[in-house]
Protein backbone atom coordinates (compact mmCIF):
# COMPACT_ATOMS: atom_id res chain seq x y z
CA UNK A 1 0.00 0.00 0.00
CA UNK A 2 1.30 3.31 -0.93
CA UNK A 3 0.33 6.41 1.09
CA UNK A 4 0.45 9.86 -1.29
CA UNK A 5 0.53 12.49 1.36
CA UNK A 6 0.18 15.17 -1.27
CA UNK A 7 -2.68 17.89 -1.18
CA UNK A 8 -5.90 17.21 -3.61
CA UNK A 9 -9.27 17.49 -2.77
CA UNK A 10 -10.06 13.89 -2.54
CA UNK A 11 -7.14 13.29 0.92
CA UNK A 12 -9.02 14.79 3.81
CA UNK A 13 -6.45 13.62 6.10
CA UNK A 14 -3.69 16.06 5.22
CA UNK A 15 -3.60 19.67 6.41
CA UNK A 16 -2.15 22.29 3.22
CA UNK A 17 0.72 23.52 4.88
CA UNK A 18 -0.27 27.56 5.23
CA UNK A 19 1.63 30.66 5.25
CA UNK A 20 1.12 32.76 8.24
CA UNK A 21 0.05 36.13 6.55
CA UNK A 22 1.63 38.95 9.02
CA UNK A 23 -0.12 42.96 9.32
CA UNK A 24 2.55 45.84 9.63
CA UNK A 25 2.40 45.64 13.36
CA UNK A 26 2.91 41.85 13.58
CA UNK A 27 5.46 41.66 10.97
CA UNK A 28 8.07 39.93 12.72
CA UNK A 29 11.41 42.65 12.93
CA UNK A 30 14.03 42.07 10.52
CA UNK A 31 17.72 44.40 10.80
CA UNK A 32 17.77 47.71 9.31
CA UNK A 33 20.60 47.41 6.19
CA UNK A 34 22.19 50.69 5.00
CA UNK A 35 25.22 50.09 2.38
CA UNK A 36 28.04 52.47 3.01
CA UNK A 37 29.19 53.84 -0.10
CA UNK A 38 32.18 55.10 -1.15
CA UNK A 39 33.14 56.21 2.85
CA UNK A 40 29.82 58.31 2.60
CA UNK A 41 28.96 57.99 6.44
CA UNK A 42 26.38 61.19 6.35
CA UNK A 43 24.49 60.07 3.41
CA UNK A 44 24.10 55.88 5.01
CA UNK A 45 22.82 58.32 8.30
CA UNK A 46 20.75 59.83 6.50
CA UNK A 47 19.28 56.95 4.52
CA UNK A 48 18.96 55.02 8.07
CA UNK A 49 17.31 58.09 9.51
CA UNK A 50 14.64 58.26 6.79
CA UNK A 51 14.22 54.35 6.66
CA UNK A 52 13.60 54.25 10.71
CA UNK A 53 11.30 57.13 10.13
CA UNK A 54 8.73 54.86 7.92
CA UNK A 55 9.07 52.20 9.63
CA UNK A 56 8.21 53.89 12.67
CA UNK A 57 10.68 53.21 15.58
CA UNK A 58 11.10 56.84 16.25
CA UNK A 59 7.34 56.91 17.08
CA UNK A 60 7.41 53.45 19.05
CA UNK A 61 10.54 54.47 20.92
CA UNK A 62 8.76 57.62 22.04
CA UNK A 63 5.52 55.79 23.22
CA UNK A 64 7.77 52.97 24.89
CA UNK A 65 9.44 55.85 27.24
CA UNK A 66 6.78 56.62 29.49
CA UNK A 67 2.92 54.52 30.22
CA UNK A 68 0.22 55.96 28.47
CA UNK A 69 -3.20 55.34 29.87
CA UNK A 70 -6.29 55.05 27.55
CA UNK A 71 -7.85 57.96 27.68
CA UNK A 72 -4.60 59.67 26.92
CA UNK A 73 -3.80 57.48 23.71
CA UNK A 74 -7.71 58.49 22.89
CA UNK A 75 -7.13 61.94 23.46
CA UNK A 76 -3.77 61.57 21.44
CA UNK A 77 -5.32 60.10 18.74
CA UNK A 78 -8.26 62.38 18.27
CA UNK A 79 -5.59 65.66 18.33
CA UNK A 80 -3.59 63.23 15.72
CA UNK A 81 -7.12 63.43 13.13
CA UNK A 82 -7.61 66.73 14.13
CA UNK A 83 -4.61 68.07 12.90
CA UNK A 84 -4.70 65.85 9.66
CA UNK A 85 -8.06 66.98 8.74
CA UNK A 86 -7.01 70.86 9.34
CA UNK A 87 -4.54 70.10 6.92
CA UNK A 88 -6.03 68.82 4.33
CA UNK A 89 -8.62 71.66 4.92
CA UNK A 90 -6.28 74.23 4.21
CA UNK A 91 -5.15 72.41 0.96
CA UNK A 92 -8.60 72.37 -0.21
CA UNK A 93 -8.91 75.87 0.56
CA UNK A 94 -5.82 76.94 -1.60
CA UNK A 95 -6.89 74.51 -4.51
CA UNK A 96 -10.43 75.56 -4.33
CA UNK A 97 -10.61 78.71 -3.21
CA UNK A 98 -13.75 77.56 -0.56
C-alpha cells in the first residue's frame, strides 16, 4: 500500500501547509541594512534616519518611554485626526478657493 501524502481534494487527512500572513504591526522585525558607499557615512545616516522614520521606531521608541493610559492614547489620537483633517482643509482651501 502506498500512502500519497500530497494535497488534492479527494485526501481529507492532510492539512495544506499555510503561510502565516503577518499585518505591519505583527510583521516579525528584521535588521535595518544601509550600504556604506564610497566612505559616505552622512548620506548611510541619512538613509537610516529616513528608513527608521517609515518604519516607525522613532514613534514606538517615544511611546515605549513613558505609560500611556487610555484615555490619553484616545485623546492623542483624536488631536492626531484633528490636525490631519485641518490640513487637508487648508489644501482644499488653496486649490479651491472655498
Amino acid at each position: 500500500m502506498r500512502l500519497n501524502l500530497n494535497y488534492n481534494k479527494q485526501n481529507n487527512n492532510y492539512k495544506k501547509p499555510s503561510r502565516k500572513k503577518f499585518t505591519r504591526e505583527e510583521r516579525p522585525k528584521q535588521g535595518l541594512k544601509v550600504e556604506v558607499r564610497g566612505d559616505d557615512i552622512a548620506k548611510a545616516l541619512r538613509i537610516l534616519k529616513k528608513r527608521m522614520q517609515t518604519e516607525g521606531i522613532f514613534n514606538e521608541m517615544r511611546e515605549r518611554t513613558s505609560f500611556q493610559t487610555r484615555s490619553e492614547k484616545k485623546r492623542l489620537k483624536r488631536a492626531a485626526g484633528r490636525r490631519r483633517w485641518l490640513k487637508d482643509r487648508e489644501k482644499q482651501i488653496e486649490t479651491r478657493g472655498y
